[in-house]
PDB file of N, CA and C in Angstrom:
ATOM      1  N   UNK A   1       0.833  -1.178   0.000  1.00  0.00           N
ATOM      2  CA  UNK A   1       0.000   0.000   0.000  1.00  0.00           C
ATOM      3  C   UNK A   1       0.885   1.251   0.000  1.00  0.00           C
ATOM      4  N   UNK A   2       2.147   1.213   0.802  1.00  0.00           N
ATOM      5  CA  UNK A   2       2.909   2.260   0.838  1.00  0.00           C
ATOM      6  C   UNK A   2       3.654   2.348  -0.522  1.00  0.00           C
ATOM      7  N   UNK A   3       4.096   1.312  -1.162  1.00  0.00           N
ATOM      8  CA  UNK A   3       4.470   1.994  -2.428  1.00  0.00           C
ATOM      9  C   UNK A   3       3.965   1.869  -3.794  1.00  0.00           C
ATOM     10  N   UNK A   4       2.166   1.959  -3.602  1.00  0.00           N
ATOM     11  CA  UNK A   4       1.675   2.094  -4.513  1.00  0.00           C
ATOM     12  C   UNK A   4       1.201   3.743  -4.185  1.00  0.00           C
ATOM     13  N   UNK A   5       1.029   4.075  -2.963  1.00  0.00           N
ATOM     14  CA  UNK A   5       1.063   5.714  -2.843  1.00  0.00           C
ATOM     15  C   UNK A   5       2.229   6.500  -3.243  1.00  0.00           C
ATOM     16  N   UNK A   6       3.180   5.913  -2.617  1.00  0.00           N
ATOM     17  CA  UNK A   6       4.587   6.548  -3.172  1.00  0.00           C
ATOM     18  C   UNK A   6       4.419   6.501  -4.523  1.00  0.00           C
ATOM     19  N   UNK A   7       4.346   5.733  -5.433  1.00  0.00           N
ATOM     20  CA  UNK A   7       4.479   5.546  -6.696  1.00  0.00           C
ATOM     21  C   UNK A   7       3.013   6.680  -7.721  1.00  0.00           C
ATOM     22  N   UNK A   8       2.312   6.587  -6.491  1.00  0.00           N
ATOM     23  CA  UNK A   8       1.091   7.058  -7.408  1.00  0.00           C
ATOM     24  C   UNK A   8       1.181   8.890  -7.287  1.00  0.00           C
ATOM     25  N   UNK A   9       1.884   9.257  -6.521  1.00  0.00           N
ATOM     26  CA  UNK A   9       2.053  10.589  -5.819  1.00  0.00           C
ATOM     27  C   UNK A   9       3.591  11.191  -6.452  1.00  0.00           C
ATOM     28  N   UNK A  10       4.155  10.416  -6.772  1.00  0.00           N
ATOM     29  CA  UNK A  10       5.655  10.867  -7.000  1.00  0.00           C
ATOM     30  C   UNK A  10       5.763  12.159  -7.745  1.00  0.00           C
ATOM     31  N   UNK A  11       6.952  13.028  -7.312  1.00  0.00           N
ATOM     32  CA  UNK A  11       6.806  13.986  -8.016  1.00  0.00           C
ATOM     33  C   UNK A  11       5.689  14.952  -8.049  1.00  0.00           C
ATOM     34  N   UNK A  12       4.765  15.012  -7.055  1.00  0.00           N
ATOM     35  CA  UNK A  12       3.708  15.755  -6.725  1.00  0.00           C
ATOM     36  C   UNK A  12       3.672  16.136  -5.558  1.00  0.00           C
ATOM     37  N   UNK A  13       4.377  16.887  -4.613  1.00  0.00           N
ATOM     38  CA  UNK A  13       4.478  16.870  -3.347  1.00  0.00           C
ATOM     39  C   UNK A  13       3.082  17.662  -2.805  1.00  0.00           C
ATOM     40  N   UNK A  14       2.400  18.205  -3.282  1.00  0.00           N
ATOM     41  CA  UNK A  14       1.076  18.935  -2.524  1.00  0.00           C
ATOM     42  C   UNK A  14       0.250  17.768  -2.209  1.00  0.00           C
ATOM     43  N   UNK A  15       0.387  16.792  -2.936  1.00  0.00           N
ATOM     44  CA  UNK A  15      -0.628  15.596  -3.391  1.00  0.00           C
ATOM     45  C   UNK A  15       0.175  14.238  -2.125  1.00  0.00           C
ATOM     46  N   UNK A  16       1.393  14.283  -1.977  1.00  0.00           N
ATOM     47  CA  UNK A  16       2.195  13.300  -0.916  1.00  0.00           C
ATOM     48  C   UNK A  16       1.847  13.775   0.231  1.00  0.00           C
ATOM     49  N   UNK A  17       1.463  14.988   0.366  1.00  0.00           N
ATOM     50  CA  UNK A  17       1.727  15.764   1.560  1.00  0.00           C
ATOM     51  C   UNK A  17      -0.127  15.641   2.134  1.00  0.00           C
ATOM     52  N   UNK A  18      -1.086  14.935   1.242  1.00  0.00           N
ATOM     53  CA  UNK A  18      -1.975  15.470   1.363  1.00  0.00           C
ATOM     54  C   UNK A  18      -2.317  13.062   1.587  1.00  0.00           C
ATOM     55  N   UNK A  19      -1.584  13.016   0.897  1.00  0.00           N
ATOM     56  CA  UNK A  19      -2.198  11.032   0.995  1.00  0.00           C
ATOM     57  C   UNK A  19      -1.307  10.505   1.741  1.00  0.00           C
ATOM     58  N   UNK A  20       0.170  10.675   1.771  1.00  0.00           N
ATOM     59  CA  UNK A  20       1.037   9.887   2.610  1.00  0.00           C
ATOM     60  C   UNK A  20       0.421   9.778   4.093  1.00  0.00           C
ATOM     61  N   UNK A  21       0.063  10.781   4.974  1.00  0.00           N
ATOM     62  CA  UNK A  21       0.035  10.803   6.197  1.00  0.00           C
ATOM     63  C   UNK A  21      -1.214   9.670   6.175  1.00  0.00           C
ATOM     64  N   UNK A  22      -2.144  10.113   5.625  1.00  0.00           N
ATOM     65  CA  UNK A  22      -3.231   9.239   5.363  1.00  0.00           C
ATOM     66  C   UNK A  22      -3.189   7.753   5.662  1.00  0.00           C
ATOM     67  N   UNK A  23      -2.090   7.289   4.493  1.00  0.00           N
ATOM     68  CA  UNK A  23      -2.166   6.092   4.071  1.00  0.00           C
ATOM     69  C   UNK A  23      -1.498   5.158   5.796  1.00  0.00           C
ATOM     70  N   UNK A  24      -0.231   6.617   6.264  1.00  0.00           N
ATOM     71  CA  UNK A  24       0.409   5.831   7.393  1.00  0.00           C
ATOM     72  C   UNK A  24      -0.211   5.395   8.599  1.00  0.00           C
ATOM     73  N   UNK A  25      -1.436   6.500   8.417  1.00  0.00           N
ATOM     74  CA  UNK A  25      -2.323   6.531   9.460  1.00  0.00           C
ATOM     75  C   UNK A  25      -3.107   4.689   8.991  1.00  0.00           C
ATOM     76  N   UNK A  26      -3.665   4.511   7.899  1.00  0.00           N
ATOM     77  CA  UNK A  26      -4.200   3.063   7.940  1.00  0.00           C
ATOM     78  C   UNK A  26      -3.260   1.622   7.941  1.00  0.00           C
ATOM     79  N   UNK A  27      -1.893   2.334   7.796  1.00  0.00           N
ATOM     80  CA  UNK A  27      -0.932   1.056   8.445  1.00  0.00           C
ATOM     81  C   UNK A  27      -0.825   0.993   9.946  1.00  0.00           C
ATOM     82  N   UNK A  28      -0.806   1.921  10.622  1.00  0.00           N
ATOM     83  CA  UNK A  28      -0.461   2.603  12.160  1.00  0.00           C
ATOM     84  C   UNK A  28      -1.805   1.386  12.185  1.00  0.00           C
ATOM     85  N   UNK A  29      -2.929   2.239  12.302  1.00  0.00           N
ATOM     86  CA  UNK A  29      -4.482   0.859  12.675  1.00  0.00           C
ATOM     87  C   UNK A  29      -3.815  -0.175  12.403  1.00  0.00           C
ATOM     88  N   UNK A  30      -3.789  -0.831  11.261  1.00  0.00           N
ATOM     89  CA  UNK A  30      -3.841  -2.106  10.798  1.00  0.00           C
ATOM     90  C   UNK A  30      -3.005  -3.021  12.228  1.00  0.00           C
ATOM     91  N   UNK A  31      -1.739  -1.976  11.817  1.00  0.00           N
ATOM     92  CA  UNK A  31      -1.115  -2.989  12.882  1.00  0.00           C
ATOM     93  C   UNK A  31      -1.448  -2.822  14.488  1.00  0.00           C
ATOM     94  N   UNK A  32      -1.853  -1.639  14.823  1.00  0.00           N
ATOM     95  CA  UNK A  32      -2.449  -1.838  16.814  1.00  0.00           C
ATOM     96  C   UNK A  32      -3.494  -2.948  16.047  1.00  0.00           C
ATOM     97  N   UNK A  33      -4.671  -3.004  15.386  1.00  0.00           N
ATOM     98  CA  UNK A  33      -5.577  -3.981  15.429  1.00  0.00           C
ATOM     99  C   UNK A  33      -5.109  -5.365  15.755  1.00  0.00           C
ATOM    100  N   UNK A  34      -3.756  -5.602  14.599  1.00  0.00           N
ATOM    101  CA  UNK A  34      -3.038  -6.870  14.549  1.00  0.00           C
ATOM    102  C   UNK A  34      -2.292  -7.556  15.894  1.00  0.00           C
ATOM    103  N   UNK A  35      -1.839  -6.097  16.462  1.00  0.00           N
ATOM    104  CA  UNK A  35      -1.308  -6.410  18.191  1.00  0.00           C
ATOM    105  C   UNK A  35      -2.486  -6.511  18.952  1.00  0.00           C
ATOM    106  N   UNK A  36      -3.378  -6.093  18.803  1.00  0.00           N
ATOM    107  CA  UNK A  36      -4.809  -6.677  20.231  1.00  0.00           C
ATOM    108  C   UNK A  36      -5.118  -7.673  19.479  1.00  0.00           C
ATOM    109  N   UNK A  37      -5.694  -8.182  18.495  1.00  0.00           N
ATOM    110  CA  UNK A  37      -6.010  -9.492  18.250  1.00  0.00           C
ATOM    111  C   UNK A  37      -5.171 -10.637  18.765  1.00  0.00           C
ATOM    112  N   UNK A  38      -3.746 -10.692  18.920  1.00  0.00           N
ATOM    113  CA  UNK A  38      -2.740 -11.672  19.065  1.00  0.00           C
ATOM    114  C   UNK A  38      -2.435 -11.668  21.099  1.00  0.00           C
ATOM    115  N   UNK A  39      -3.174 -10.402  21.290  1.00  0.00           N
ATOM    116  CA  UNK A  39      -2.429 -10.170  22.596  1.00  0.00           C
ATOM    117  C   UNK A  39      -3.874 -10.977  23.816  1.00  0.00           C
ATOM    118  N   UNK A  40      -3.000 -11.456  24.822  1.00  0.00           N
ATOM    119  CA  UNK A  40      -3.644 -12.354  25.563  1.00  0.00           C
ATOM    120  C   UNK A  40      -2.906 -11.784  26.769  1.00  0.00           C
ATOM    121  N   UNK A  41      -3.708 -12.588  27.702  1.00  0.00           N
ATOM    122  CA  UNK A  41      -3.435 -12.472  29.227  1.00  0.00           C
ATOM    123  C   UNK A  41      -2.035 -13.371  29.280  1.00  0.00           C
ATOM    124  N   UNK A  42      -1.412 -12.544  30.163  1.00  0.00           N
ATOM    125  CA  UNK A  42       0.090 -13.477  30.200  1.00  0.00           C
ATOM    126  C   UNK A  42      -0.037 -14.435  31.556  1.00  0.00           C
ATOM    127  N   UNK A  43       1.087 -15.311  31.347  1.00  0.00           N
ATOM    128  CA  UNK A  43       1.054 -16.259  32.126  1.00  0.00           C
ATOM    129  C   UNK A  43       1.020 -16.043  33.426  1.00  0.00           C
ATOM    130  N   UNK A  44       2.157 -15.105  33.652  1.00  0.00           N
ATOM    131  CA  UNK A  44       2.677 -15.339  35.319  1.00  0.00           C
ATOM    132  C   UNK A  44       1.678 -14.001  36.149  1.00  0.00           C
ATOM    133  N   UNK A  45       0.261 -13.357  35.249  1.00  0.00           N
ATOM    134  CA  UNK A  45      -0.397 -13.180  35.687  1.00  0.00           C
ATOM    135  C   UNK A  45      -1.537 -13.738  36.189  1.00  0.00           C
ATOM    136  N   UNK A  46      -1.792 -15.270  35.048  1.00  0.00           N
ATOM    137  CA  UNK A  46      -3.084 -15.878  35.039  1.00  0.00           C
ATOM    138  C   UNK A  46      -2.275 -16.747  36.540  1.00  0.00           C
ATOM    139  N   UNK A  47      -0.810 -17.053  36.328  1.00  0.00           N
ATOM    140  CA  UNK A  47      -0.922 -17.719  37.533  1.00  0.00           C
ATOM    141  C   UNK A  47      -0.802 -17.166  39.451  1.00  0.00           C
ATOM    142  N   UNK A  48      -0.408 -16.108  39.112  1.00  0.00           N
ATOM    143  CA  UNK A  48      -0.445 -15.147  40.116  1.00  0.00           C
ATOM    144  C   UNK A  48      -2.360 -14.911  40.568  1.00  0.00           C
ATOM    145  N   UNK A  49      -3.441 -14.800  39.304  1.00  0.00           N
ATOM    146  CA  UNK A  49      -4.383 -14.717  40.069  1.00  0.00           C
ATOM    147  C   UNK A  49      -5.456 -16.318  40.574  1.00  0.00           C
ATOM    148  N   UNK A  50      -4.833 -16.786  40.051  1.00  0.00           N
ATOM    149  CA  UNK A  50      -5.291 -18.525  40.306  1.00  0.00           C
ATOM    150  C   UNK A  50      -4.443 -18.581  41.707  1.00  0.00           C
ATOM    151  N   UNK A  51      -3.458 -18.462  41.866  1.00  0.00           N
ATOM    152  CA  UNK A  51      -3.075 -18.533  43.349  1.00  0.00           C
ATOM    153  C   UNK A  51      -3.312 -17.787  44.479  1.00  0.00           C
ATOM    154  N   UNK A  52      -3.655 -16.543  43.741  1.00  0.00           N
ATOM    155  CA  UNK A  52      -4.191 -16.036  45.404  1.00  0.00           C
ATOM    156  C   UNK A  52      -5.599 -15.986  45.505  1.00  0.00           C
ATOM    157  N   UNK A  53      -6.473 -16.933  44.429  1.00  0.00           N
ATOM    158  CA  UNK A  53      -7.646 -17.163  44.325  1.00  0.00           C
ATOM    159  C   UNK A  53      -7.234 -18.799  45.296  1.00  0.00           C
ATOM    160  N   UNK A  54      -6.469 -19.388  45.461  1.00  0.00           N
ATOM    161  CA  UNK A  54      -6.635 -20.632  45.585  1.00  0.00           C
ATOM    162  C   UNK A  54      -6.017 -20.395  47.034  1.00  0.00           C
ATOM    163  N   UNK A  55      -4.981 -19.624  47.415  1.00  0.00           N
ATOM    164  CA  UNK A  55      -4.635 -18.960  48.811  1.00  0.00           C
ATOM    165  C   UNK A  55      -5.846 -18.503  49.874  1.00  0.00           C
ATOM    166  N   UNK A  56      -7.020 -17.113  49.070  1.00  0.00           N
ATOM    167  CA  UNK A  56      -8.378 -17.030  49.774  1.00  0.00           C
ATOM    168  C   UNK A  56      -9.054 -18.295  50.472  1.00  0.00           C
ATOM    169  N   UNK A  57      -9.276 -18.922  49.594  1.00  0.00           N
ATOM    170  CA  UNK A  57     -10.180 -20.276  49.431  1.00  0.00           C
ATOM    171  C   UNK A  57      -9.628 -20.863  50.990  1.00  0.00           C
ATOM    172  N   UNK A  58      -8.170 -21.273  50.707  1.00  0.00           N
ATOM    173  CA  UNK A  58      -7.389 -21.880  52.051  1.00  0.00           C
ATOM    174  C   UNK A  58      -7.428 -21.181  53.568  1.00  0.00           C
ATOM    175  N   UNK A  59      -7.719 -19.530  53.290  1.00  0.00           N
ATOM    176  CA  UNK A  59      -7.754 -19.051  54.320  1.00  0.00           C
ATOM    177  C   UNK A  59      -8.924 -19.218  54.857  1.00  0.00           C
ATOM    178  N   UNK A  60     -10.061 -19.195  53.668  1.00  0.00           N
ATOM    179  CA  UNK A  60     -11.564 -19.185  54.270  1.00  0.00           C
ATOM    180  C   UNK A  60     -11.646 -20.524  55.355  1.00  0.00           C
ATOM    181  N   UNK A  61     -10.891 -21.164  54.563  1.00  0.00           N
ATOM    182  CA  UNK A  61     -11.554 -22.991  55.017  1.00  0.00           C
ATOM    183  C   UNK A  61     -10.048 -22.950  56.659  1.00  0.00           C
ATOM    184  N   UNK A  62      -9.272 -22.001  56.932  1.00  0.00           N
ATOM    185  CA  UNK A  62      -8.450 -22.280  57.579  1.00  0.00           C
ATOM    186  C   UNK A  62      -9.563 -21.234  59.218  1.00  0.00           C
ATOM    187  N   UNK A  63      -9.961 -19.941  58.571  1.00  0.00           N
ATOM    188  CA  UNK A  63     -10.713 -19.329  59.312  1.00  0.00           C
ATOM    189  C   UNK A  63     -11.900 -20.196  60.217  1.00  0.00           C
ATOM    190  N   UNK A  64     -12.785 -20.742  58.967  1.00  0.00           N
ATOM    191  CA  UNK A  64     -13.577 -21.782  59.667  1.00  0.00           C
ATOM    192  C   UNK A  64     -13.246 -23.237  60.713  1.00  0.00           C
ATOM    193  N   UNK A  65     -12.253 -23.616  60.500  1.00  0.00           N
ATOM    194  CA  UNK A  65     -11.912 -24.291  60.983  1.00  0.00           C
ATOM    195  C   UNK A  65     -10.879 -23.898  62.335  1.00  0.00           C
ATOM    196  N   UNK A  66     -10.448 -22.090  62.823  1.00  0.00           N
ATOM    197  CA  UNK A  66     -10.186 -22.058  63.807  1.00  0.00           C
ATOM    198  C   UNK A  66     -11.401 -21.181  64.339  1.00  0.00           C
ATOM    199  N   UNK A  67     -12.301 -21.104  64.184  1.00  0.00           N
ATOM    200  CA  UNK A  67     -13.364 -20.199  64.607  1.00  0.00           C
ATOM    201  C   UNK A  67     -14.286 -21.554  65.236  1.00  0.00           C
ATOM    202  N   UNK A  68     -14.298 -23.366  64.600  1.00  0.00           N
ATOM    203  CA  UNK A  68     -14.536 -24.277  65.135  1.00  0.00           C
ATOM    204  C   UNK A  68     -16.159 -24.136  64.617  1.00  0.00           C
ATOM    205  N   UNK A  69     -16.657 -23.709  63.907  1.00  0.00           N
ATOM    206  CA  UNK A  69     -17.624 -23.589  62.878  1.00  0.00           C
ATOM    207  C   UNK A  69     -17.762 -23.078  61.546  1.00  0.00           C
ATOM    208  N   UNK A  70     -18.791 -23.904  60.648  1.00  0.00           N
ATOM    209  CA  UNK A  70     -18.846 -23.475  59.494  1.00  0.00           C
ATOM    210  C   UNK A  70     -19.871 -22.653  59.053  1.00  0.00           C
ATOM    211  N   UNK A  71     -19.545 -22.125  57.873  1.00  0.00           N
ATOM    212  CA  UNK A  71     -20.534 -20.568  57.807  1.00  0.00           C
ATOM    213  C   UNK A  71     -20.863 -20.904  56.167  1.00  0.00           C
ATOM    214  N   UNK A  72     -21.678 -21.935  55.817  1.00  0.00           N
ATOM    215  CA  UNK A  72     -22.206 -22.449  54.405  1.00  0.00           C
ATOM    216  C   UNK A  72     -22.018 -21.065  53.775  1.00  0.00           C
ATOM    217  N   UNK A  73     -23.447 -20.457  53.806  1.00  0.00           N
ATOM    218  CA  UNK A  73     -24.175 -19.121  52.944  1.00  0.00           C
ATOM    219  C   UNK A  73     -22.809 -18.156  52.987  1.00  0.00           C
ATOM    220  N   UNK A  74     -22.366 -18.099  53.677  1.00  0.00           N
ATOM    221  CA  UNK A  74     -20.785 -17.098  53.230  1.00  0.00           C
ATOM    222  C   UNK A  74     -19.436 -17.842  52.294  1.00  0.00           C
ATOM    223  N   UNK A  75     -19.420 -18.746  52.959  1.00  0.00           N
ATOM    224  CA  UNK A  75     -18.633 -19.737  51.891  1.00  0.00           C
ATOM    225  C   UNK A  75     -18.880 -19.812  50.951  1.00  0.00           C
ATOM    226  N   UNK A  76     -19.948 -20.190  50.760  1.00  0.00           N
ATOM    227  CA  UNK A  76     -20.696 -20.561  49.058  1.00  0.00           C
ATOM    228  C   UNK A  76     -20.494 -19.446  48.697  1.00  0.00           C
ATOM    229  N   UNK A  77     -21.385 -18.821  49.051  1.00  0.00           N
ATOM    230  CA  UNK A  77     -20.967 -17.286  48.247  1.00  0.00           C
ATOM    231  C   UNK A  77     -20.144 -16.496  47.996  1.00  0.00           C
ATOM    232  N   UNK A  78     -19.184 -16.714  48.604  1.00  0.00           N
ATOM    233  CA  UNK A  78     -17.917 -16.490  48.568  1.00  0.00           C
ATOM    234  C   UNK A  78     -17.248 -17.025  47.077  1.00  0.00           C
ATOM    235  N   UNK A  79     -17.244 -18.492  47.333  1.00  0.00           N
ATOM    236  CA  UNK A  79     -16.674 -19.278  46.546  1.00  0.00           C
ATOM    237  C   UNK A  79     -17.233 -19.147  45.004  1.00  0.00           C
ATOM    238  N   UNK A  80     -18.817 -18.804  45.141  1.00  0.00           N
ATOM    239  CA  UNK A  80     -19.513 -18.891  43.751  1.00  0.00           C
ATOM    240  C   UNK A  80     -18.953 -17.240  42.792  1.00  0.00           C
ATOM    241  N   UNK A  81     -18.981 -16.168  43.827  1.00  0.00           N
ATOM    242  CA  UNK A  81     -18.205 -15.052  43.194  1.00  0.00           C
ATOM    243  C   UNK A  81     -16.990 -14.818  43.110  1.00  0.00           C
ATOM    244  N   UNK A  82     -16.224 -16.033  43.289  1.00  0.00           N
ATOM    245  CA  UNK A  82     -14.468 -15.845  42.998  1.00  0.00           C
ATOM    246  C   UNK A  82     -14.833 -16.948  41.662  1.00  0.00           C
ATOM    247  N   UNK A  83     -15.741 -17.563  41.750  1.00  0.00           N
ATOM    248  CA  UNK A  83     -15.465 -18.534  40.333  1.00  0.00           C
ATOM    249  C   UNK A  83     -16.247 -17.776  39.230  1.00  0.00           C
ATOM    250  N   UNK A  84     -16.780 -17.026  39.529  1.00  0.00           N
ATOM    251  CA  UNK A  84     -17.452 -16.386  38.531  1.00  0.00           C
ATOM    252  C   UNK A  84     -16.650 -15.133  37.853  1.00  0.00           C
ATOM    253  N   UNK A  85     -15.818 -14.525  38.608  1.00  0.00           N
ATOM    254  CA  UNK A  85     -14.864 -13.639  38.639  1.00  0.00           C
ATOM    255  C   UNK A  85     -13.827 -14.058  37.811  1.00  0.00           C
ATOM    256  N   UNK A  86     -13.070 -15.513  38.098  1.00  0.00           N
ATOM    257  CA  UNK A  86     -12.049 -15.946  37.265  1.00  0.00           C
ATOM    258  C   UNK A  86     -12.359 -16.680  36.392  1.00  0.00           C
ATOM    259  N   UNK A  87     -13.563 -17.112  35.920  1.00  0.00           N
ATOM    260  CA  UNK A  87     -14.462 -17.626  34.558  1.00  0.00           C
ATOM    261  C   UNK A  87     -14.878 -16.076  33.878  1.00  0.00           C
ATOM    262  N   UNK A  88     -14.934 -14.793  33.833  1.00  0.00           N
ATOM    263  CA  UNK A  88     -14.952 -14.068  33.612  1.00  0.00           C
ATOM    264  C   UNK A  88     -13.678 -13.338  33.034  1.00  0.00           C
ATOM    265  N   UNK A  89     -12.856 -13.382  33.997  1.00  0.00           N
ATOM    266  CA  UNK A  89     -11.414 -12.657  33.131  1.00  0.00           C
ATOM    267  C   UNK A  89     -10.538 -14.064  32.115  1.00  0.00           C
ATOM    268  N   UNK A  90     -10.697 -15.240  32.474  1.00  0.00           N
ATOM    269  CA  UNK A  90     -10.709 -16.181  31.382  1.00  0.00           C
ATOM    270  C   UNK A  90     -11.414 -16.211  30.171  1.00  0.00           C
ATOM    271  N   UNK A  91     -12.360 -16.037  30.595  1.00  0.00           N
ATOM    272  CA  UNK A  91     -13.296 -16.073  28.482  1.00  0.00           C
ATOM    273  C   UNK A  91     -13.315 -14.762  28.153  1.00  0.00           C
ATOM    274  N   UNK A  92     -13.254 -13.708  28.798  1.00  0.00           N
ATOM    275  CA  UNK A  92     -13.129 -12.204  27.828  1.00  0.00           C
ATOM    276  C   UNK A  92     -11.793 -12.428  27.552  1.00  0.00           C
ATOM    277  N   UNK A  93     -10.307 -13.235  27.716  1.00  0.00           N
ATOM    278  CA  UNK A  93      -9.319 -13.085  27.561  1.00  0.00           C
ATOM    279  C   UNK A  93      -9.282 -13.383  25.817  1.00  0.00           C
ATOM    280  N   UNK A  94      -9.732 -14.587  25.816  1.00  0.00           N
ATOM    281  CA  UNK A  94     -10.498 -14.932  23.956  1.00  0.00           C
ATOM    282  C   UNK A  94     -11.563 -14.140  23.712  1.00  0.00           C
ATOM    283  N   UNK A  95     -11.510 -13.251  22.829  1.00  0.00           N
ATOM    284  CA  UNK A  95     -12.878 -12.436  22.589  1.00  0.00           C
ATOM    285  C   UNK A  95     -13.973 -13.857  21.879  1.00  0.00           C
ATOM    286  N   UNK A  96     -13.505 -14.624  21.118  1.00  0.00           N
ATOM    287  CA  UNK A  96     -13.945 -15.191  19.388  1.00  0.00           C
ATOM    288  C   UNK A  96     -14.197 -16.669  20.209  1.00  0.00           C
ATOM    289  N   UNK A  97     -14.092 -16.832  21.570  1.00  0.00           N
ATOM    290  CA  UNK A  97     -14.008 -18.328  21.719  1.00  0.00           C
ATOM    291  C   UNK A  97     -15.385 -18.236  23.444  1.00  0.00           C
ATOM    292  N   UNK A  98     -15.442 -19.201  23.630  1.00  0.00           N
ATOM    293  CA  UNK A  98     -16.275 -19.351  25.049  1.00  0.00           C
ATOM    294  C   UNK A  98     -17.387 -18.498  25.071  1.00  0.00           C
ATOM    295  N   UNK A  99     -17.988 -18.874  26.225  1.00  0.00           N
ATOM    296  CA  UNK A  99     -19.653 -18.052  26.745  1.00  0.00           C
ATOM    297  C   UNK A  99     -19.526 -16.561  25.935  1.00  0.00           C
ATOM    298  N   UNK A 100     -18.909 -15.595  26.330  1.00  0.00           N
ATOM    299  CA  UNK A 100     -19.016 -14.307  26.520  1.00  0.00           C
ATOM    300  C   UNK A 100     -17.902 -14.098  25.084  1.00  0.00           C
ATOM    301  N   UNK A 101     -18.716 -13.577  24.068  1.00  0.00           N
ATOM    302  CA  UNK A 101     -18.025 -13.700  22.977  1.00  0.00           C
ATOM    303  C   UNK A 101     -18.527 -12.304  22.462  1.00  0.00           C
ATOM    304  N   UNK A 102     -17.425 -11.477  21.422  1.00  0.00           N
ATOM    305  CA  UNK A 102     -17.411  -9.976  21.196  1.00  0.00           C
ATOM    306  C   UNK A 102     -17.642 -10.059  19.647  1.00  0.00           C
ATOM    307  N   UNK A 103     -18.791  -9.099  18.612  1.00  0.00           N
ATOM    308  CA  UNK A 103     -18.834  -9.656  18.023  1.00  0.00           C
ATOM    309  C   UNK A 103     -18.024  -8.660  16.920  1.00  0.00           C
ATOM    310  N   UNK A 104     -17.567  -9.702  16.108  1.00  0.00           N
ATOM    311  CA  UNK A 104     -16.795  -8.140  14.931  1.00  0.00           C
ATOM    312  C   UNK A 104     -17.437  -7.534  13.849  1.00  0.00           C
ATOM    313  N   UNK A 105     -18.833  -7.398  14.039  1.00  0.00           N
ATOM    314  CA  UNK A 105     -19.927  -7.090  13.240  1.00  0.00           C
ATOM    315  C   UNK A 105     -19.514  -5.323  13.243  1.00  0.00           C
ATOM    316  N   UNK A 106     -19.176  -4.168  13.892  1.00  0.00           N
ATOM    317  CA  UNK A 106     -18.794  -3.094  13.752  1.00  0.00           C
ATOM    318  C   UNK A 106     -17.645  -2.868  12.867  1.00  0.00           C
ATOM    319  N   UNK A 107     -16.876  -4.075  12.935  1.00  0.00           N
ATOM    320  CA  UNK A 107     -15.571  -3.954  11.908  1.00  0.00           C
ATOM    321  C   UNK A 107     -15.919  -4.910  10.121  1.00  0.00           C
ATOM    322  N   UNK A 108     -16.551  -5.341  10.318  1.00  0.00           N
ATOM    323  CA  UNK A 108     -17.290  -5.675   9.200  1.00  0.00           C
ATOM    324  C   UNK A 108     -18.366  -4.551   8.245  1.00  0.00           C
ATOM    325  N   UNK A 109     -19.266  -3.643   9.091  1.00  0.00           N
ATOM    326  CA  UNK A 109     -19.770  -2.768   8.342  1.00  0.00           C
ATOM    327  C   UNK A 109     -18.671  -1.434   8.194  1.00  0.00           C
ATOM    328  N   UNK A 110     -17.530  -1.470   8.875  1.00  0.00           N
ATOM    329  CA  UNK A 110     -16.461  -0.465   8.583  1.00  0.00           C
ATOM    330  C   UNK A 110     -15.854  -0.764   7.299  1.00  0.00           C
ATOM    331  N   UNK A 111     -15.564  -2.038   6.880  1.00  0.00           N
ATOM    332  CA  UNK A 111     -15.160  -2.346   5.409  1.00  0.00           C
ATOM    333  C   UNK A 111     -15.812  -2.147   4.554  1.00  0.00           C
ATOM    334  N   UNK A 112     -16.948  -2.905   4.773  1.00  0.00           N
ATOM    335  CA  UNK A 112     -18.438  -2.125   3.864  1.00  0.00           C
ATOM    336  C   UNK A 112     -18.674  -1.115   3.579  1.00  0.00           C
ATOM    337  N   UNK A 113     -17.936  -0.414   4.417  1.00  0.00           N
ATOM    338  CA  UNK A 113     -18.530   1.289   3.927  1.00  0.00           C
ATOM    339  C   UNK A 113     -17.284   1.916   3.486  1.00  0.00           C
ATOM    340  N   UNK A 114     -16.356   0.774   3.345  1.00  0.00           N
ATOM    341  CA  UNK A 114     -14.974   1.938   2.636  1.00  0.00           C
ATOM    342  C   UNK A 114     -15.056   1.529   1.124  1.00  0.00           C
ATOM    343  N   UNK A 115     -15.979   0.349   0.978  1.00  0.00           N
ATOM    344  CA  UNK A 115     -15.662  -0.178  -0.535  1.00  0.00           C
ATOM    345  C   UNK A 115     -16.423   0.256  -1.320  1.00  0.00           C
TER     346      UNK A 115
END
């Protein structure tokens, strides 16, 4: 694309000066688009929050067990909004895959309307 502008502009500088920036501007997109599509949650974060999700859990069940009673309805609930929490930042991590899916129907009528 860049050197069919170069080529198509040459020798016309009012006309380079007026498409080049343009054109750099739709490589600049192309490629941030190309870096968030590829980019994911990194590891030694997913495992950093699985462990101090799995650390809580140990404290809850360590609390109950020096307090010498159990507390169901807080536990559970507890437990049901930490799994819902990390089933949550797991499937938005894939936009295109699992439950909670993003759709690229806005970037589809954006092509449509350039052609």
């Amino acid at each position: 694309m860049w050197a069919a502008a170069l080529a198509g502009t040459e020798g016309n500088a009012p006309l380079m000066a007026l498409v080049l920036p343009a054109v750099n501007d739709v490589i600049d997109l192309h490629t941030t688009h190309l870096a968030l599509a590829t980019r994911r949650l990194p590891v030694p974060i997913l495992v950093v929050l699985l462990a101090t999700s799995a650390l809580s859990l140990l404290l809850v069940g360590f609390g109950n067990g020096h307090a010498g009673r159990r507390f169901p309805l807080l536990d559970g609930s507890y437990a049901i909004v930490l799994a819902v929490a990390l089933w949550m930042t797991i499937d938005l991590d894939s936009p295109r895959q699992g439950i909670i899916q993003i759709s690229s129907q806005p970037m589809v009528d954006a092509l449509a309307s350039m052609k």
